[in-house]
C-alpha atoms as a PDB file:
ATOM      1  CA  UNK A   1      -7.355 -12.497 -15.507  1.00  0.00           C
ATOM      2  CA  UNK A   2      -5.803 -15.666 -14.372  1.00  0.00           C
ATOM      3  CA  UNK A   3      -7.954 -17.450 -11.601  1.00  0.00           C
ATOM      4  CA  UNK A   4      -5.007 -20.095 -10.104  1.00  0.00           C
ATOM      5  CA  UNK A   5      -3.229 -18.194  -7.519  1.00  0.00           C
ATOM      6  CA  UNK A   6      -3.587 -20.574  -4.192  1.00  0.00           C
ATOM      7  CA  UNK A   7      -4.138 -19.399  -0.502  1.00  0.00           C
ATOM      8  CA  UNK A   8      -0.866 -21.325  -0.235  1.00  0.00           C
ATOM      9  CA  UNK A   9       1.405 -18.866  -2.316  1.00  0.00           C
ATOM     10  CA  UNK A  10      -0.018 -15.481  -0.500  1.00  0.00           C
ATOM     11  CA  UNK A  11       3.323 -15.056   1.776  1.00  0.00           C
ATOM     12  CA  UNK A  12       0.710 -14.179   5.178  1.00  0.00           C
ATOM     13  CA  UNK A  13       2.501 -16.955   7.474  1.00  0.00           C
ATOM     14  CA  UNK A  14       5.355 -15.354   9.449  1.00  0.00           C
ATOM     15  CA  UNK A  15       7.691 -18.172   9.091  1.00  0.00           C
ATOM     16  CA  UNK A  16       7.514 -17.877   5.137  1.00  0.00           C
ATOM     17  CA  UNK A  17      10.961 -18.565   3.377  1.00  0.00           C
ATOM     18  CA  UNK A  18      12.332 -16.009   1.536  1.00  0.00           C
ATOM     19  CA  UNK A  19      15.468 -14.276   0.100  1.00  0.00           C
ATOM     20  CA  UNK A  20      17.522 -13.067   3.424  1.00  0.00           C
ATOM     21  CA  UNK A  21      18.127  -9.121   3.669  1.00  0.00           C
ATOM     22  CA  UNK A  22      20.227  -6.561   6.113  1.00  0.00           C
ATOM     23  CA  UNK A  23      17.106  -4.848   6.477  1.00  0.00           C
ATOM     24  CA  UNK A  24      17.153  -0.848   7.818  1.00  0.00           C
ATOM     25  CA  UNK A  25      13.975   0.296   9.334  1.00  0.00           C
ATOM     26  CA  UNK A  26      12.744   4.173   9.561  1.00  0.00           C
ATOM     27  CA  UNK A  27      10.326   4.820  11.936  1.00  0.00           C
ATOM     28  CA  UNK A  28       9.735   2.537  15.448  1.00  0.00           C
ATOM     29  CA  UNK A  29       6.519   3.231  15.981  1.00  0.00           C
ATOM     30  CA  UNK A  30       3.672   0.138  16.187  1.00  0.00           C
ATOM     31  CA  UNK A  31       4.059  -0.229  12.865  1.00  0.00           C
ATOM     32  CA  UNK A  32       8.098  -0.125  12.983  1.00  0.00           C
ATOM     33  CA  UNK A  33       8.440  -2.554  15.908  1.00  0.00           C
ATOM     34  CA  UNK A  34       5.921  -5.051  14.419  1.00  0.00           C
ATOM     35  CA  UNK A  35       8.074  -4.959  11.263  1.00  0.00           C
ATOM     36  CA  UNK A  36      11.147  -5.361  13.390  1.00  0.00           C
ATOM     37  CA  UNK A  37       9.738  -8.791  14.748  1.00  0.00           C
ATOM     38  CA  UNK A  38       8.431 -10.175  12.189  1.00  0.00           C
ATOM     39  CA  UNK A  39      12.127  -9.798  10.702  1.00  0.00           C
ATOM     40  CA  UNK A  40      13.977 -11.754  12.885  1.00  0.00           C
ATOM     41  CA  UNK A  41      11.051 -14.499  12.527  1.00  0.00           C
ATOM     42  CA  UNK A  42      11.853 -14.509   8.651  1.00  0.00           C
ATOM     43  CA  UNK A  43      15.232 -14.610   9.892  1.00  0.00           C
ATOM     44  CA  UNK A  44      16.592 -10.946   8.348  1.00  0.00           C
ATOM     45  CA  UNK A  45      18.928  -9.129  10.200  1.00  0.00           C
ATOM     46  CA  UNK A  46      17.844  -6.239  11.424  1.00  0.00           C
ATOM     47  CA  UNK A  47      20.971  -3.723  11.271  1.00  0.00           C
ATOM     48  CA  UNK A  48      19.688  -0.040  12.374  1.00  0.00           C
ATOM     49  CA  UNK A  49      16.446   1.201  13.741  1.00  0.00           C
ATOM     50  CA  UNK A  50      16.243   4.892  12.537  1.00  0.00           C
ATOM     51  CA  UNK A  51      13.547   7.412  14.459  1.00  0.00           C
ATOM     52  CA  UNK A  52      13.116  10.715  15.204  1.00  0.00           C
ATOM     53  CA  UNK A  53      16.219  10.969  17.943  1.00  0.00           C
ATOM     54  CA  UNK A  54      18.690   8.687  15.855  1.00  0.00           C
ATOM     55  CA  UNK A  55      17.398  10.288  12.464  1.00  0.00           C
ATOM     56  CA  UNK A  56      18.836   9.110   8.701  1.00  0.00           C
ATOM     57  CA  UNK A  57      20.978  11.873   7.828  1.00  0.00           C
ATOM     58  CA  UNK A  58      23.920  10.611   5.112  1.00  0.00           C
ATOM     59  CA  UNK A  59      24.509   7.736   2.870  1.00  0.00           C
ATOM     60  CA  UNK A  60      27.299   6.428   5.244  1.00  0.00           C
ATOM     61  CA  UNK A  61      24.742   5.063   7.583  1.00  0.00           C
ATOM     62  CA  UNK A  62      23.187   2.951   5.483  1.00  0.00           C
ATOM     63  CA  UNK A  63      26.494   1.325   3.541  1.00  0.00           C
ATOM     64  CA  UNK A  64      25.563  -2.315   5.506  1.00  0.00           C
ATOM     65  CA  UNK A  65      21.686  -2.119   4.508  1.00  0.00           C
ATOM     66  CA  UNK A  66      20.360  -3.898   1.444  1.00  0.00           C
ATOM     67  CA  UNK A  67      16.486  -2.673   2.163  1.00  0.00           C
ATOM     68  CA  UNK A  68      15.375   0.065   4.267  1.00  0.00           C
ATOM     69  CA  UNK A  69      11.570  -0.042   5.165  1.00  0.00           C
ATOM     70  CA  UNK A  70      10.311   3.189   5.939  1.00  0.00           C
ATOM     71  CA  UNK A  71       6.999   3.211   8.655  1.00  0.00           C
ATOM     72  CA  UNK A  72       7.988   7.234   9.593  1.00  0.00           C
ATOM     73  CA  UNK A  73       5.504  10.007   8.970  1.00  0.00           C
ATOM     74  CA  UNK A  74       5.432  11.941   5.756  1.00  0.00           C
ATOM     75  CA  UNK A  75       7.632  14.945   6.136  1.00  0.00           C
ATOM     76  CA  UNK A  76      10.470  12.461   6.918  1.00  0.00           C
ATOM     77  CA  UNK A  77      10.050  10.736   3.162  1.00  0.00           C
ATOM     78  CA  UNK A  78      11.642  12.991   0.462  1.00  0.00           C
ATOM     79  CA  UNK A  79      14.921  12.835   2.528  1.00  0.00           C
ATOM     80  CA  UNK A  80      15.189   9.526   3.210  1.00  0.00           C
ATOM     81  CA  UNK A  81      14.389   8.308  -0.257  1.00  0.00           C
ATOM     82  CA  UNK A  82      17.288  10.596  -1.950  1.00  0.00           C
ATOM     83  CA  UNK A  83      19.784   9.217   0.447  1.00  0.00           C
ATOM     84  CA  UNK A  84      18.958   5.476  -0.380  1.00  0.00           C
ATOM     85  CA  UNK A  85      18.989   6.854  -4.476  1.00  0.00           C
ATOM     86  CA  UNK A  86      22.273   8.442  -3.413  1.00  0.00           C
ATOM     87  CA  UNK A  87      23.535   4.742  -2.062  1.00  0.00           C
ATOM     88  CA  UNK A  88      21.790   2.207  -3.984  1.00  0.00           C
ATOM     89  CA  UNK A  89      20.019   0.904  -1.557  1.00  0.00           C
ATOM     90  CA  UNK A  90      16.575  -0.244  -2.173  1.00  0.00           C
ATOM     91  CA  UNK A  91      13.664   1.125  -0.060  1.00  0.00           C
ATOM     92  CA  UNK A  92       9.875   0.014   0.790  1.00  0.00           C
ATOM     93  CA  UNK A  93       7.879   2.842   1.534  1.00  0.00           C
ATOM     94  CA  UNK A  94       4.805   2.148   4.335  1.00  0.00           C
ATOM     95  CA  UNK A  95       4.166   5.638   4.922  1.00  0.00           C
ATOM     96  CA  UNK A  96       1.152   7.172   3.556  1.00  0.00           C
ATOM     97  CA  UNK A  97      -0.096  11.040   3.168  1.00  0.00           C
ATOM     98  CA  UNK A  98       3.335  12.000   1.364  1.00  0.00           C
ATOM     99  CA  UNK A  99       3.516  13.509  -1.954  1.00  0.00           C
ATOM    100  CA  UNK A 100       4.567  10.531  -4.435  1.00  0.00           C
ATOM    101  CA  UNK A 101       5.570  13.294  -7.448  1.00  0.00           C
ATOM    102  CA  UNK A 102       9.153  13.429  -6.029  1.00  0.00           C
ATOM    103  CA  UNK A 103       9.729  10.197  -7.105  1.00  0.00           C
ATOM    104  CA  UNK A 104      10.321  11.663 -10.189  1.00  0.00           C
ATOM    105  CA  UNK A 105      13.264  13.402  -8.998  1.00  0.00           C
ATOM    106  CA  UNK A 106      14.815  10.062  -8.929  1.00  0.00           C
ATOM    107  CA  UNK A 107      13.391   8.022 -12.405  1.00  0.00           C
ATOM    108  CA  UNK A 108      16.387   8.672 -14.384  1.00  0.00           C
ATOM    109  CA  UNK A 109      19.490   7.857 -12.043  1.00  0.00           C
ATOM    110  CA  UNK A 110      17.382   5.142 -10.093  1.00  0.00           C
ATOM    111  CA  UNK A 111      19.872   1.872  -9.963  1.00  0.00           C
ATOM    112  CA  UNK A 112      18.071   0.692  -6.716  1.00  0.00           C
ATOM    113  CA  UNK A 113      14.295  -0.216  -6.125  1.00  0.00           C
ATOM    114  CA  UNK A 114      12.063   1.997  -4.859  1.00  0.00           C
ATOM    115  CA  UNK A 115       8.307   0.221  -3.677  1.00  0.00           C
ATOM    116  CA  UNK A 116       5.836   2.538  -2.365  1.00  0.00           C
ATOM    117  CA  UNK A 117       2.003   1.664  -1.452  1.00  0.00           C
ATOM    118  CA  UNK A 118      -0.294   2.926   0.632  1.00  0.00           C
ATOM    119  CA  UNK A 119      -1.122  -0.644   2.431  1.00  0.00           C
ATOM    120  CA  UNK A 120       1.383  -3.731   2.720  1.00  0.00           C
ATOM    121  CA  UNK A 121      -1.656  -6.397   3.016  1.00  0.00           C
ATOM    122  CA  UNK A 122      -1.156  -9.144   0.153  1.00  0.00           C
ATOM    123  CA  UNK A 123      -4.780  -9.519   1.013  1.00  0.00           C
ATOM    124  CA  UNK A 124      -6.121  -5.661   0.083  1.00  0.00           C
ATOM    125  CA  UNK A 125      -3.780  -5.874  -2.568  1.00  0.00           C
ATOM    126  CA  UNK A 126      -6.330  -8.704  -4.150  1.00  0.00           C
ATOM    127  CA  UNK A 127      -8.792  -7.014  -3.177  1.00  0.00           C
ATOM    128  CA  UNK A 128      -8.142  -4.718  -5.502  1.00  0.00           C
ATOM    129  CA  UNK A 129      -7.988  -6.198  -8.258  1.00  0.00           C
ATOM    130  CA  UNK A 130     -11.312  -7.942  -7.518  1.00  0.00           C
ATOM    131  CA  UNK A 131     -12.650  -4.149  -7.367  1.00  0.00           C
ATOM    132  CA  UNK A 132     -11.567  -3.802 -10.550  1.00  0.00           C
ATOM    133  CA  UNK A 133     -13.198  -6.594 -12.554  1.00  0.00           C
ATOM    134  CA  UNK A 134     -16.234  -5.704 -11.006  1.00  0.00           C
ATOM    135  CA  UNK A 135     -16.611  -2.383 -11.052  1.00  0.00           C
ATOM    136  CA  UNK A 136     -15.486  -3.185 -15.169  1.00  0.00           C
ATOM    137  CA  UNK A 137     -18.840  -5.736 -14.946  1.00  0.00           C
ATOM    138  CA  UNK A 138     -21.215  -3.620 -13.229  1.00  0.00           C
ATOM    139  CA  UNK A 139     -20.552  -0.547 -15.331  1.00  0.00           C
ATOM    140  CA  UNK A 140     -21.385  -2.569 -18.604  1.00  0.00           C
ATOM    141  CA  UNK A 141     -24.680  -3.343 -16.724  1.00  0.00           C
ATOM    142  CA  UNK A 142     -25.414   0.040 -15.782  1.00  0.00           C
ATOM    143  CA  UNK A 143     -27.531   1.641 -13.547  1.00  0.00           C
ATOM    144  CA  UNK A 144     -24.913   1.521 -10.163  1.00  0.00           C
ATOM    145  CA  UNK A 145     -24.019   4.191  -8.216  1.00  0.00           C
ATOM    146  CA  UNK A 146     -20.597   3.823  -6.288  1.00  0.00           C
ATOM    147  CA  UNK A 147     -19.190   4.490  -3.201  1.00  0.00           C
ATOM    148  CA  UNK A 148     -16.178   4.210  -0.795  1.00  0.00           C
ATOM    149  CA  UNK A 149     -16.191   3.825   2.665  1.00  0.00           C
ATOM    150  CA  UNK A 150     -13.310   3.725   5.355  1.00  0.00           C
ATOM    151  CA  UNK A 151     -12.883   3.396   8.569  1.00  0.00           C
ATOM    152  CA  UNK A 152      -9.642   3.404  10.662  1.00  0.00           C
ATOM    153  CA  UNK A 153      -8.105   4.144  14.542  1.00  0.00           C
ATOM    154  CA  UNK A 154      -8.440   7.703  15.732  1.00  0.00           C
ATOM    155  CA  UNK A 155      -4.925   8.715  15.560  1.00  0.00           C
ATOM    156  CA  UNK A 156      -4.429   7.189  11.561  1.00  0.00           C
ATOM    157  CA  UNK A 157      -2.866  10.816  10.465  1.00  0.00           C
ATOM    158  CA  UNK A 158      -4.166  11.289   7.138  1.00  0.00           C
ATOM    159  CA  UNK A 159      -7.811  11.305   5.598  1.00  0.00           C
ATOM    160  CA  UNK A 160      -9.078   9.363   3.680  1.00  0.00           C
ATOM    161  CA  UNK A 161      -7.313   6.734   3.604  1.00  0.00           C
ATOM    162  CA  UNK A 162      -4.257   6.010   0.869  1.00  0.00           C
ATOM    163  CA  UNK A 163      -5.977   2.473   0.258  1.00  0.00           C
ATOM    164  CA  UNK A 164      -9.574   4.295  -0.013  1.00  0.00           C
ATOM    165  CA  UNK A 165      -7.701   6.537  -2.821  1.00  0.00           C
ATOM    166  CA  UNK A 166      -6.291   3.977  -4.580  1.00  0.00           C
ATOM    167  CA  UNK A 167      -9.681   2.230  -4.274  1.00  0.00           C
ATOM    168  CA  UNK A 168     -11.343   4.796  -6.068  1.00  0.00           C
ATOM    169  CA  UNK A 169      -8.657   5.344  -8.460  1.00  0.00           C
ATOM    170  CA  UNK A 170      -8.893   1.931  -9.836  1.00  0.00           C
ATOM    171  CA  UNK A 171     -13.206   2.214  -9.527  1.00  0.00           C
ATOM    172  CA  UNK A 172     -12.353   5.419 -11.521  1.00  0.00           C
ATOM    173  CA  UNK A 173      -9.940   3.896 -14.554  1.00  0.00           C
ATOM    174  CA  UNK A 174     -13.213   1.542 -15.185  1.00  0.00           C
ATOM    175  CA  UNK A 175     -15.865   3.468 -14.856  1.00  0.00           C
ATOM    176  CA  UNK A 176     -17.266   5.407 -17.418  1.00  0.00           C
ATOM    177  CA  UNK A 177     -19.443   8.000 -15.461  1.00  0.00           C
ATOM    178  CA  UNK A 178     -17.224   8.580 -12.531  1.00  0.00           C
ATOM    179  CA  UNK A 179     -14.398  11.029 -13.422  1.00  0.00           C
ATOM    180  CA  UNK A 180     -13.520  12.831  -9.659  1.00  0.00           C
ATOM    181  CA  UNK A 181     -13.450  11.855  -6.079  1.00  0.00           C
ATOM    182  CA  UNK A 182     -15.129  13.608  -3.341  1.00  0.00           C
ATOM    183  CA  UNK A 183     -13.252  13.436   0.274  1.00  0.00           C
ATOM    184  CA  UNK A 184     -14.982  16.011   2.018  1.00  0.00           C
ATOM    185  CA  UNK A 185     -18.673  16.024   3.278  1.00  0.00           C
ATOM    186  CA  UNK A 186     -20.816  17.074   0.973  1.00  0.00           C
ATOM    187  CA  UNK A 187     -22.701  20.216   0.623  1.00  0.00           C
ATOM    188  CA  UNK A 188     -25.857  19.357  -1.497  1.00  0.00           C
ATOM    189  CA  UNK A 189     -26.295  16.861  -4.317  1.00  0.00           C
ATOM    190  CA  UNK A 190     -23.160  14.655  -4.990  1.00  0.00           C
ATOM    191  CA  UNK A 191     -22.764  15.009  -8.830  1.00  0.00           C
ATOM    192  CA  UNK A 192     -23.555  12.180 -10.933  1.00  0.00           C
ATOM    193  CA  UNK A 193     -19.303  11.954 -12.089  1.00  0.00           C
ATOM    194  CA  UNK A 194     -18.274  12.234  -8.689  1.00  0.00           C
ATOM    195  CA  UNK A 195     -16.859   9.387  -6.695  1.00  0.00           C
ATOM    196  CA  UNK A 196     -17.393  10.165  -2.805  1.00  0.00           C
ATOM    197  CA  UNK A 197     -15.092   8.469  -0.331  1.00  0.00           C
ATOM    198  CA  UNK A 198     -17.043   8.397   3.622  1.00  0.00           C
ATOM    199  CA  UNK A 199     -13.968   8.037   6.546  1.00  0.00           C
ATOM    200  CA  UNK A 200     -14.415   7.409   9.849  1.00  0.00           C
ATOM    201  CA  UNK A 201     -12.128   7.356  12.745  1.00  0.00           C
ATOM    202  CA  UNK A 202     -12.983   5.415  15.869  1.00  0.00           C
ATOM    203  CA  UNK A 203     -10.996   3.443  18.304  1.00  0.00           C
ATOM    204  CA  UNK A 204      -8.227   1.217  17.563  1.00  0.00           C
ATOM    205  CA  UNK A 205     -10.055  -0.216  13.855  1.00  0.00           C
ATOM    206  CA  UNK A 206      -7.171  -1.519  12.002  1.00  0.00           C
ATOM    207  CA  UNK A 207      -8.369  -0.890   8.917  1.00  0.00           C
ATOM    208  CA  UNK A 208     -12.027  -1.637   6.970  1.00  0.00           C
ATOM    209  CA  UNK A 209     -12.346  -0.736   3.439  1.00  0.00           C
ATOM    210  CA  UNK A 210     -16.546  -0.944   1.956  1.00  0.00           C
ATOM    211  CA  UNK A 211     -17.300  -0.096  -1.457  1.00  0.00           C
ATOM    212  CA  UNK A 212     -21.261  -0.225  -1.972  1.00  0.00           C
ATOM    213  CA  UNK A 213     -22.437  -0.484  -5.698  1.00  0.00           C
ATOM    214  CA  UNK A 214     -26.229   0.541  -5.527  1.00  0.00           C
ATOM    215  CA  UNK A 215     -29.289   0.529  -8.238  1.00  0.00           C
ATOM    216  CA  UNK A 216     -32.678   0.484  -7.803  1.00  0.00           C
ATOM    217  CA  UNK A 217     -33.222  -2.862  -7.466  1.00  0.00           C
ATOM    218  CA  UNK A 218     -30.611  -4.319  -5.494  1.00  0.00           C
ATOM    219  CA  UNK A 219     -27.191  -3.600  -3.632  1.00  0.00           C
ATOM    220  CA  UNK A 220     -23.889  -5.110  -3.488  1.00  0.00           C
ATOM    221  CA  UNK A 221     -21.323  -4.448  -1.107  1.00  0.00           C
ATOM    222  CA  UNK A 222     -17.811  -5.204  -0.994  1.00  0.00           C
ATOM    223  CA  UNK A 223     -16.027  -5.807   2.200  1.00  0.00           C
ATOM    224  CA  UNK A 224     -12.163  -5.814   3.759  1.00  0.00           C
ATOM    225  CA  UNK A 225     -11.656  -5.776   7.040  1.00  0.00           C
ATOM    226  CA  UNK A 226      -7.961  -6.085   8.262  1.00  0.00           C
ATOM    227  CA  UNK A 227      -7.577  -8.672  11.621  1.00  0.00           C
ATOM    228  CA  UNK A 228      -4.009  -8.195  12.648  1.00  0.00           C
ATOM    229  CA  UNK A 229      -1.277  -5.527  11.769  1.00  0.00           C
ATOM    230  CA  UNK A 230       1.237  -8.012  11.166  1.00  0.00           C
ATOM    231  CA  UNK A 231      -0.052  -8.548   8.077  1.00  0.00           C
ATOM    232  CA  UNK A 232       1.285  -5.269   6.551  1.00  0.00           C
ATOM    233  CA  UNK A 233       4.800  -6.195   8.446  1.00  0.00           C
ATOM    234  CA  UNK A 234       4.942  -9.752   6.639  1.00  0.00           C
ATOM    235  CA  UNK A 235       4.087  -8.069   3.521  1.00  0.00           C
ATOM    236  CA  UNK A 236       6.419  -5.146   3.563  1.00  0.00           C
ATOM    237  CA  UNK A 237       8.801  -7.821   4.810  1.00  0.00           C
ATOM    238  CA  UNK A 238       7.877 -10.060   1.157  1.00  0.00           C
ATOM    239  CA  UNK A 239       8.427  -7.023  -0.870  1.00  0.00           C
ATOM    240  CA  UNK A 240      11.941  -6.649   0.464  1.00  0.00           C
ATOM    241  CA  UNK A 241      12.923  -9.991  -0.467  1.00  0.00           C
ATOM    242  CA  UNK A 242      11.277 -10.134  -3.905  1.00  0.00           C
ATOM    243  CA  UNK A 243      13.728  -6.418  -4.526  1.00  0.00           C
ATOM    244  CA  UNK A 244      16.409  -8.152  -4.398  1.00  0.00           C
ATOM    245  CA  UNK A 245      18.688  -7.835  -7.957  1.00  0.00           C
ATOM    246  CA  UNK A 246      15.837  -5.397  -9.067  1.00  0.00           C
ATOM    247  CA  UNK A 247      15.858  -1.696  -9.910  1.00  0.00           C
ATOM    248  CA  UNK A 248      13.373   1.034 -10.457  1.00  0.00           C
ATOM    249  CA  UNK A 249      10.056   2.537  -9.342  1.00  0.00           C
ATOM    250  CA  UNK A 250       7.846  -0.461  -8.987  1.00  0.00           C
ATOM    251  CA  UNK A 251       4.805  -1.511  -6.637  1.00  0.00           C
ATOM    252  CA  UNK A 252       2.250  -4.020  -6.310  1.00  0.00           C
ATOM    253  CA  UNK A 253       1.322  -4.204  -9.952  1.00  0.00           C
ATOM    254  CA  UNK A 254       4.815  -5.693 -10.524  1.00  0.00           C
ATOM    255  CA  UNK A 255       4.574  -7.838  -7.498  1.00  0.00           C
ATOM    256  CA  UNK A 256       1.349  -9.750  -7.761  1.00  0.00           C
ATOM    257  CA  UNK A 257       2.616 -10.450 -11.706  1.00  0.00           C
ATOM    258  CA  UNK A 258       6.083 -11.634 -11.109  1.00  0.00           C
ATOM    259  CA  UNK A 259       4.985 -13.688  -7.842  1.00  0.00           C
ATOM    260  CA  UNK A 260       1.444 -14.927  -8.918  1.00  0.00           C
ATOM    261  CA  UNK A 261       0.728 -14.037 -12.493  1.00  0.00           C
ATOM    262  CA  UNK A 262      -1.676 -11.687 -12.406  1.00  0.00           C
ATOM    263  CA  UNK A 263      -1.903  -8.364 -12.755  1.00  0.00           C
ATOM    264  CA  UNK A 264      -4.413  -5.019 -11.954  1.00  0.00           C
ATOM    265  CA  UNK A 265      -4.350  -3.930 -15.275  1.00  0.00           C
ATOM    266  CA  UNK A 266      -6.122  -7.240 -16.253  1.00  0.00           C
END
């Protein structure tokens, strides 16, 4: 794994300079109208705010858009996504608790971009990866014990987290004892193979993301804690641009290669 990428390059700033896009936005919620603003700051235009009463319903309304970013809910997904296949228009997919098989439905007559992940922060995003190469590390040690923990606001709709299950998907792909995840409480002994993910919902948490690796000897705990929602507007917003002239079903593994040189499979 390469170990140059500079605080400078991670595009976190709201007046970052990037590729200009007629930007479509599904969903105005929080996370919708943050995404909105920070827009204009990066100086997209912002040509149609879809939502619930003004709903995406045919190809025709999007013929101006080069991006739609989609903060909706998940029943709202599978539509919007063959409409943009249907026009070519690239989409970055926010929402979370959605059933990502159907983006097979579009693999083989996909000449747009389609970027889906479950959490926009450049920041988690590296965090990752650091999971990775550690929980590669500490299983050559042996003798940890893992666990995810999350904790989010009380009206986040789905449980766990998408980040917590991506979390323990990549703890998974490098461990060689843990081969299932456990969201519910448990009843009993958690089997040895068994990776168990702990949420919480409590007032208006952003987001905080703890993976504990435990022996008998000593613990180590890893930590992220979002500070301000803009930061998954920005990087929904950084996606967008980086789309641009691309096609495909791509996400953050293709992003932190192309824009910093490293990569999650590393």
């Amino acid at each position: 794994m390469q170990s140059t990428v500079c605080c400078a390059n991670i595009p976190l700033l709201l007046n970052a300079d990037g590729e200009k896009v007629n930007i479509g936005l599904i969903g105005f919620g929080r996370m919708g109208k943050l995404t909105s603003e920070a827009a204009e700051k990066r100086g997209h235009n912002v040509i149609k705010h879809f939502n619930s009463n003004d709903p995406l319903i045919s190809a025709s309304q999007i013929e101006n858009i080069e991006c739609l970013i989609d903060f909706s809910v998940p029943a709202a997904v599978p539509a919007a996504l063959s409409i943009a296949v249907e026009a070519k228009v690239n989409v970055v997919v926010g929402t979370t608790g959605w059933d990502s098989n159907i983006l097979n439905d579009f693999r083989d007559r996909l000449e747009s971009a389609l970027f889906c992940a479950a959490n926009f922060s450049i920041g988690v995003n590296l965090f990752r990866l650091i999971l990775k190469q550690a929980t590669k590390l500490l299983d050559g040690a042996g003798g940890y014990d893992v666990m995810v923990k999350e904790i989010h606001h009380k009206t986040k709709l789905d449980s766990p987290s998408g980040t917590a299950l991506n979390i323990s998907e990549d703890i998974i792909s490098q461990s060689s004892s843990k081969i299932k995840i456990l969201t519910d409480s448990p009843h009993g002994k958690v089997p040895d193979d068994t990776l168990q993910i702990i949420s919480e919902r409590v007032g208006d948490v952003i987001g905080v993301h703890e993976i504990s690796f435990e022996s008998k000897v000593d613990s180590i705990l890893f930590r992220h804690q979002m500070k301000d929602r803009n930061a998954f507007a920005v990087g929904a917003l950084a996606v967008a641009e980086w789309l641009k002239g691309k096609s495909g079903i791509l996400d953050f593994n293709d992003y932190l290669m192309d824009e910093f040189g490293i990569s999650k499979n590393d």
